[in-house]
PDB file of N, CA and C in Angstrom:
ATOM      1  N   UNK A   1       0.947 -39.702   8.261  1.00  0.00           N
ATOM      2  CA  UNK A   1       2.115 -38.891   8.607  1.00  0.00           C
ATOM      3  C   UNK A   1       2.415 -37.871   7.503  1.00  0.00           C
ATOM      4  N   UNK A   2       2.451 -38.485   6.583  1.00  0.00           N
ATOM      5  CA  UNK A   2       3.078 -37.389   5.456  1.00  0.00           C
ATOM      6  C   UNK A   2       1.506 -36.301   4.955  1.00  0.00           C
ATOM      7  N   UNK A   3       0.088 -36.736   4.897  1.00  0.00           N
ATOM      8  CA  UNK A   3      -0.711 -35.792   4.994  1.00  0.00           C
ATOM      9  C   UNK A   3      -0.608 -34.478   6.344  1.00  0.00           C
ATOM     10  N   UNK A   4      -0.289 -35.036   7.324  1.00  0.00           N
ATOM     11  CA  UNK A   4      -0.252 -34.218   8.266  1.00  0.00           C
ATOM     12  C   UNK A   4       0.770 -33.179   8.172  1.00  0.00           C
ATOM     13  N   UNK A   5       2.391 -33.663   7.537  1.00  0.00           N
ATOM     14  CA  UNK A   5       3.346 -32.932   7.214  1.00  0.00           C
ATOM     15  C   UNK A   5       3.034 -32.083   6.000  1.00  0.00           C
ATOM     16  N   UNK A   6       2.134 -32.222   5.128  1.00  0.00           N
ATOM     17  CA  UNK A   6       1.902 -31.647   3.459  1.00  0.00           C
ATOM     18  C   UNK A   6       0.526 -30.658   3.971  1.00  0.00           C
ATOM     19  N   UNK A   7      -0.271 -30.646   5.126  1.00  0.00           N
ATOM     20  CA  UNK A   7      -0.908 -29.824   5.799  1.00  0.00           C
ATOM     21  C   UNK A   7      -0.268 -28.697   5.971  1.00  0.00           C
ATOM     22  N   UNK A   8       0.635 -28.964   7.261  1.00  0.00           N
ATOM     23  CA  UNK A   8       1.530 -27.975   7.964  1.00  0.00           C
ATOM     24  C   UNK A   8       2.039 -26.875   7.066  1.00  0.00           C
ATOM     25  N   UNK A   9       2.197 -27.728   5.773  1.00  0.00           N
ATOM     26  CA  UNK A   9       3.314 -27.054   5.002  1.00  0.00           C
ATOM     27  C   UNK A   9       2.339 -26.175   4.129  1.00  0.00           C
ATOM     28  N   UNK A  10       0.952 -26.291   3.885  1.00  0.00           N
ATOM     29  CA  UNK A  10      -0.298 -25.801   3.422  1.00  0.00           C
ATOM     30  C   UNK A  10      -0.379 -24.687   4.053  1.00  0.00           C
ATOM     31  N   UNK A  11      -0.316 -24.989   5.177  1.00  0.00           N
ATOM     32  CA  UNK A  11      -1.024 -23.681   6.288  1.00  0.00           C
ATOM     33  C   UNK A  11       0.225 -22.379   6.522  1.00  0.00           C
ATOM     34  N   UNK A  12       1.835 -23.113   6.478  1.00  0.00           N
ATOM     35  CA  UNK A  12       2.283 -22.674   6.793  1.00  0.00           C
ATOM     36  C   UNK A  12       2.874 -21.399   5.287  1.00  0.00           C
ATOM     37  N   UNK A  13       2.583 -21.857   4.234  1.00  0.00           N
ATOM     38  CA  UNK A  13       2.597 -21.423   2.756  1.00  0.00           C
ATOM     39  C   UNK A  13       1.562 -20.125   2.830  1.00  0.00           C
ATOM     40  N   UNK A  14       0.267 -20.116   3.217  1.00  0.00           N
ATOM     41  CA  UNK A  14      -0.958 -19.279   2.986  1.00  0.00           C
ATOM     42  C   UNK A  14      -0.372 -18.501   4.204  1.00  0.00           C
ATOM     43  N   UNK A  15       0.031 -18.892   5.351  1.00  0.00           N
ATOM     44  CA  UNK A  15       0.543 -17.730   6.120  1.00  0.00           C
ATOM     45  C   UNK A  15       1.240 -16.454   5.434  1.00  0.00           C
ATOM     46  N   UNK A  16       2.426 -17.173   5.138  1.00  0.00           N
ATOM     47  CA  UNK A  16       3.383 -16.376   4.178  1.00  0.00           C
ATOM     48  C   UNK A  16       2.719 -15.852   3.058  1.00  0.00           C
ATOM     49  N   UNK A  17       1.951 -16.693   1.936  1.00  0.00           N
ATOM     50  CA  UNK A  17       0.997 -15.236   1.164  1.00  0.00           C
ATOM     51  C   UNK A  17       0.632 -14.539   1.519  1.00  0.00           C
ATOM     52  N   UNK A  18      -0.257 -14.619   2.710  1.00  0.00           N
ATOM     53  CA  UNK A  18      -1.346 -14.031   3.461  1.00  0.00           C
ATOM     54  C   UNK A  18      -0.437 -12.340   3.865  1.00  0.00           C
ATOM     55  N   UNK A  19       0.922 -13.005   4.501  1.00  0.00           N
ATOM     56  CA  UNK A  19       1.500 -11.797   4.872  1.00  0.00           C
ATOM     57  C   UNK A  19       2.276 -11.347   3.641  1.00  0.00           C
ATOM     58  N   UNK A  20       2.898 -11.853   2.356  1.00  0.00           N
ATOM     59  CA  UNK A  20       3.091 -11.042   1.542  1.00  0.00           C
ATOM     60  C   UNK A  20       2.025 -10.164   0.737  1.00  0.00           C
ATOM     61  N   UNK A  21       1.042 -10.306   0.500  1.00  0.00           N
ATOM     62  CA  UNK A  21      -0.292  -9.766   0.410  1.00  0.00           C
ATOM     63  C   UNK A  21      -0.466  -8.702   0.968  1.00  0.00           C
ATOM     64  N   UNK A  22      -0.521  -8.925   2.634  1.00  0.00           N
ATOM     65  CA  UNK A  22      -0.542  -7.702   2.963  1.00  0.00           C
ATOM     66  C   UNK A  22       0.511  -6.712   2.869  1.00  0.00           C
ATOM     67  N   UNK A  23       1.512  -6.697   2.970  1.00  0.00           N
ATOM     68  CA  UNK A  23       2.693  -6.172   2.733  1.00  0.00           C
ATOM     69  C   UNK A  23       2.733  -5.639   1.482  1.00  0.00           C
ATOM     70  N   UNK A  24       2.438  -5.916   0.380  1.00  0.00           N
ATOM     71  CA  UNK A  24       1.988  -5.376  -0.768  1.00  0.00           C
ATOM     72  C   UNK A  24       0.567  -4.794  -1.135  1.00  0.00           C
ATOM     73  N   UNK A  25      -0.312  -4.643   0.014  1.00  0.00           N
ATOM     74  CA  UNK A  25      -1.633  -3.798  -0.112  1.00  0.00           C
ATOM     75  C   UNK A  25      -1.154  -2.699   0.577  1.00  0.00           C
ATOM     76  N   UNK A  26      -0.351  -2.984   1.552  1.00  0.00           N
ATOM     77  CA  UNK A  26      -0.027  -1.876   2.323  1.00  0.00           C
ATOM     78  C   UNK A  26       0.886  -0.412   1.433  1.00  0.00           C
ATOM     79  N   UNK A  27       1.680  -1.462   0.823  1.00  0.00           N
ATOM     80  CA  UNK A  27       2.412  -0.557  -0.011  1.00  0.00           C
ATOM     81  C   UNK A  27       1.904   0.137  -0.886  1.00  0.00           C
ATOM     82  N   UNK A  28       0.990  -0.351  -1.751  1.00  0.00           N
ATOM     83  CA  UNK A  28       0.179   0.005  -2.093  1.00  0.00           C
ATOM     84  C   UNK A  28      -0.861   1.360  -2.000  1.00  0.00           C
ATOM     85  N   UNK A  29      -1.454   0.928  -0.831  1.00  0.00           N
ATOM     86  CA  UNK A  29      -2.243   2.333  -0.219  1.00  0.00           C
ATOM     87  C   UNK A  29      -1.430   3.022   0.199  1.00  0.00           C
ATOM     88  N   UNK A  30      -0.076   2.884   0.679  1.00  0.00           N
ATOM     89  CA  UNK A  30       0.677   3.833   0.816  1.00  0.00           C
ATOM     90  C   UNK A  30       1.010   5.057  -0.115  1.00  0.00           C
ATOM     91  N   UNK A  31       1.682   4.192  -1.521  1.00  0.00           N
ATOM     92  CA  UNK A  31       1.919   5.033  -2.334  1.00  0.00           C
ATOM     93  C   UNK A  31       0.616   6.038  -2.891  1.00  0.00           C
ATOM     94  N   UNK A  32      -0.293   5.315  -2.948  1.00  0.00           N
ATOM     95  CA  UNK A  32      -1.701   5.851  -3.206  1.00  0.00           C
ATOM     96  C   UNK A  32      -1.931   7.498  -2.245  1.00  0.00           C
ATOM     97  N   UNK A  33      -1.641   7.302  -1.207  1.00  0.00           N
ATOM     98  CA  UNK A  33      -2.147   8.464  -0.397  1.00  0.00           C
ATOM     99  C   UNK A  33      -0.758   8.978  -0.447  1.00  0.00           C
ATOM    100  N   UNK A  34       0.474   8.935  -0.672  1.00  0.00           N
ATOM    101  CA  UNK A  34       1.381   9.687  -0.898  1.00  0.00           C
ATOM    102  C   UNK A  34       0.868  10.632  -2.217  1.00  0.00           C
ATOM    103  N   UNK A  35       0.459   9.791  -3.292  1.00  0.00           N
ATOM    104  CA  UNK A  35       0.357  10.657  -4.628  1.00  0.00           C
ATOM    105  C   UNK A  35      -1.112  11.573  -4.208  1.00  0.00           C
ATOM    106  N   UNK A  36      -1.944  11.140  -3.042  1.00  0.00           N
ATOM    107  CA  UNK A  36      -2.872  11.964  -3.196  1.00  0.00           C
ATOM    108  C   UNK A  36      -2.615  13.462  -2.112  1.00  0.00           C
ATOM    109  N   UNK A  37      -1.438  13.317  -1.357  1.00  0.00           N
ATOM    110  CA  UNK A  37      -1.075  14.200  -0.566  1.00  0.00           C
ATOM    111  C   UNK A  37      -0.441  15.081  -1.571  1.00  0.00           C
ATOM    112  N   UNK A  38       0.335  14.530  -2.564  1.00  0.00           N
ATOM    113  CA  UNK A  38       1.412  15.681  -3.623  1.00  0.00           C
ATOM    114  C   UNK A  38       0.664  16.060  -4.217  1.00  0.00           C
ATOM    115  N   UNK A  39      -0.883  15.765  -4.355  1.00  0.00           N
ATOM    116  CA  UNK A  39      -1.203  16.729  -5.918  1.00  0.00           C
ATOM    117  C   UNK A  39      -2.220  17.406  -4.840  1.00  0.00           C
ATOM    118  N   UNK A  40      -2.649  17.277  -3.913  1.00  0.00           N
ATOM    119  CA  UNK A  40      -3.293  18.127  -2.985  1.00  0.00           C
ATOM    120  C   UNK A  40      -1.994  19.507  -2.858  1.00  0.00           C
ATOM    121  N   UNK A  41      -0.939  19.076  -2.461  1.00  0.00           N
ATOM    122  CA  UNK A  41      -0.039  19.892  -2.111  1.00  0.00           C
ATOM    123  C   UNK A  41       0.317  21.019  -3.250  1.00  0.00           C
ATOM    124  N   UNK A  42       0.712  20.356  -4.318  1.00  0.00           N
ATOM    125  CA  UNK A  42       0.624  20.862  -5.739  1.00  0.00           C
ATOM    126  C   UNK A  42      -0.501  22.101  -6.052  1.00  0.00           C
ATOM    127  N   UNK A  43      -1.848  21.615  -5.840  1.00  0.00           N
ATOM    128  CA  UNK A  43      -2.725  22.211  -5.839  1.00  0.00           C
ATOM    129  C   UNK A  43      -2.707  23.520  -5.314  1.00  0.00           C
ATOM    130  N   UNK A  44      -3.071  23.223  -3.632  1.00  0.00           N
ATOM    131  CA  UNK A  44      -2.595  24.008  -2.694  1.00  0.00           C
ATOM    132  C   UNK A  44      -1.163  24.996  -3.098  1.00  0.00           C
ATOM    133  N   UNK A  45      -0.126  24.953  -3.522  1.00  0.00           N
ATOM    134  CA  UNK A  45       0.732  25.259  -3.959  1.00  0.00           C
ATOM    135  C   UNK A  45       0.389  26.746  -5.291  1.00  0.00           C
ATOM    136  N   UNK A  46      -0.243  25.956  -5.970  1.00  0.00           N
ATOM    137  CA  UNK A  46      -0.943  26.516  -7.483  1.00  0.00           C
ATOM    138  C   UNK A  46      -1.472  27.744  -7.043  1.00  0.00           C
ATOM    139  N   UNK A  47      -2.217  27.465  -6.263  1.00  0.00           N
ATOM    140  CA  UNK A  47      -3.485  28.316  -5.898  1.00  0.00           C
ATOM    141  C   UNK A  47      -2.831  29.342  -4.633  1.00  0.00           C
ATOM    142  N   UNK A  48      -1.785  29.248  -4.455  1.00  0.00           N
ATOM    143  CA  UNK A  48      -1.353  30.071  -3.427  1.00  0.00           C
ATOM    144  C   UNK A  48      -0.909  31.560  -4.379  1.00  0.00           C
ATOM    145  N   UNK A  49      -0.009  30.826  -5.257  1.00  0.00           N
ATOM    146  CA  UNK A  49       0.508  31.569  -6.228  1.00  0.00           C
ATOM    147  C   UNK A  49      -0.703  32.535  -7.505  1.00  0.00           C
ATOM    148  N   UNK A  50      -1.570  31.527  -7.647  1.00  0.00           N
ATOM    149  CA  UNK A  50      -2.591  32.664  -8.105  1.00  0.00           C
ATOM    150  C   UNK A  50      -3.179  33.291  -7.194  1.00  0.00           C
ATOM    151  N   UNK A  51      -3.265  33.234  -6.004  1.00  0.00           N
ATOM    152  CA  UNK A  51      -3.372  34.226  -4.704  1.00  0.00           C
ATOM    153  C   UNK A  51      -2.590  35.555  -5.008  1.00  0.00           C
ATOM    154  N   UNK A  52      -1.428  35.197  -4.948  1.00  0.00           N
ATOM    155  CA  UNK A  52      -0.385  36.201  -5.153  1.00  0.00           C
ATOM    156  C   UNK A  52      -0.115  36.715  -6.035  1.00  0.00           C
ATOM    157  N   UNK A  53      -0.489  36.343  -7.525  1.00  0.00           N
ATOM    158  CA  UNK A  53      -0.520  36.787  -8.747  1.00  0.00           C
ATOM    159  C   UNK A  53      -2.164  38.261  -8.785  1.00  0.00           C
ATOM    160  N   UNK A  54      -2.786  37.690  -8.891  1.00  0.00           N
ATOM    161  CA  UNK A  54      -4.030  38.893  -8.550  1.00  0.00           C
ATOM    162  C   UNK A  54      -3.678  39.692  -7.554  1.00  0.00           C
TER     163      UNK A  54
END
């Protein structure tokens, strides 16, 4: 009885990592492609202006 209950509670533990994990990879690659959109943008930005400078 009590292995079966200290199971449950196994499986039901790695669930919850499993989904804080992802929840924090996610965030993760999120911020990641946010910073790679701003310095693209930045860029893009830069280069508009030395467009307009010449």
């Amino acid at each position: 009885m009590t292995a079966g209950i200290d199971f449950g509670l196994a499986i039901r533990g790695s669930d919850v990592y499993n989904g804080l994990r992802m929840r924090v990879t996610q965030k993760i690659r999120r911020q990641i492609v946010q910073r790679v959109v701003t310095q693209l943008e930045t860029a893009n930005i830069s280069k508009a202006v030395e467009d307009l400078a010449s």
